[in-house]
Protein backbone atom coordinates (compact mmCIF):
# COMPACT_ATOMS: atom_id res chain seq x y z
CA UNK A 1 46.28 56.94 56.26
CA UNK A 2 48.04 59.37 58.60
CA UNK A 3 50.77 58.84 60.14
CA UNK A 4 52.44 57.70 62.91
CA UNK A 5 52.04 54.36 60.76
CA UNK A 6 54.35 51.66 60.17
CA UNK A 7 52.36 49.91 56.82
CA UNK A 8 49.72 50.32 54.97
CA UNK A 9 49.56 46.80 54.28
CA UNK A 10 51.38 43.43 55.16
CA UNK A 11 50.66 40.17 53.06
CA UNK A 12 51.94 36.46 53.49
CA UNK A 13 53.17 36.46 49.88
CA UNK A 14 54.50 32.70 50.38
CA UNK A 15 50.60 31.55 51.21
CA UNK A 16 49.31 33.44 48.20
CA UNK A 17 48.66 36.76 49.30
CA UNK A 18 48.54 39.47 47.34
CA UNK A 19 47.28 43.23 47.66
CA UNK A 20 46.51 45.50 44.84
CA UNK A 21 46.87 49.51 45.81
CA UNK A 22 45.63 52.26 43.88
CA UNK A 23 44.74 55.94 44.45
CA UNK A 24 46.10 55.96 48.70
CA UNK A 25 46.57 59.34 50.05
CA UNK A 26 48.98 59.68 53.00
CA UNK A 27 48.75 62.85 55.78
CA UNK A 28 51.66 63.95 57.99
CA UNK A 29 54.06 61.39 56.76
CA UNK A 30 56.84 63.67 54.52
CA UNK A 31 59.75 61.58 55.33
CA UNK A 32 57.62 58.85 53.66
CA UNK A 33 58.34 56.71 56.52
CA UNK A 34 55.11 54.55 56.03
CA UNK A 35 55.96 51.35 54.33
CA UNK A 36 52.95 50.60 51.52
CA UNK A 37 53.27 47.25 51.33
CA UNK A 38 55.55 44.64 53.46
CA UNK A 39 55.92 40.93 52.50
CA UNK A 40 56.09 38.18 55.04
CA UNK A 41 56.68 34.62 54.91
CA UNK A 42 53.54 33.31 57.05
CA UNK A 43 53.88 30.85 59.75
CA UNK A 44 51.06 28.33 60.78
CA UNK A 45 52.36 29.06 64.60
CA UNK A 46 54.01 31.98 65.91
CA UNK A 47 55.11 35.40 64.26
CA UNK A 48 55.70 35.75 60.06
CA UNK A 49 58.87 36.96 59.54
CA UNK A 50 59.69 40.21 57.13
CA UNK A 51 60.94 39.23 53.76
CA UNK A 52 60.55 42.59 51.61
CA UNK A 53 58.41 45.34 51.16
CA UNK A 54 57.68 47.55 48.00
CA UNK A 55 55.84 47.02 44.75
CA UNK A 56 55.97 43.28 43.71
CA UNK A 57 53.99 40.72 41.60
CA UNK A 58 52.27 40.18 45.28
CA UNK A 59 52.41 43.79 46.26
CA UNK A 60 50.43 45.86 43.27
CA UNK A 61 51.12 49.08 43.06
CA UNK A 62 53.21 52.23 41.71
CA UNK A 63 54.33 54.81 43.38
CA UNK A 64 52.78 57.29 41.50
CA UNK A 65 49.71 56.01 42.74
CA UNK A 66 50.43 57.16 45.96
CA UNK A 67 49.98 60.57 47.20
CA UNK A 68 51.62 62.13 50.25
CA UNK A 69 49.85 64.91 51.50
């Protein structure tokens, strides 16, 4: 990914989402502004809202998996 970027990925972690990152590189980004992964509660009408971001049991990952170049 290269930034500008808000997130890599965003999951509905309340409908059983969940997102498993590994080996992501990330270009022009070294305030590490890019979220990896965000959490939302999903909606069946209108817009999720935010409730976390960061590794999780629904967001996989470590940060040492991720690489900012």
């Amino acid at each position: 990914m290269t930034a500008p970027g808000k997130s890599l990925v965003g999951i509905n972690s309340n409908l059983g989402d969940k997102a498993t990152i590994t080996n992501v590189s990330i270009y022009n980004d070294s305030s590490k502004k890019i979220v990896i992964c965000e959490e939302y509660k999903g909606v069946t009408s209108g817009e999720p809202s935010k409730i976390g971001s960061g590794p999780s049991s629904a967001c996989g990952y470590s940060t040492s998996s991720i690489t900012y170049k």
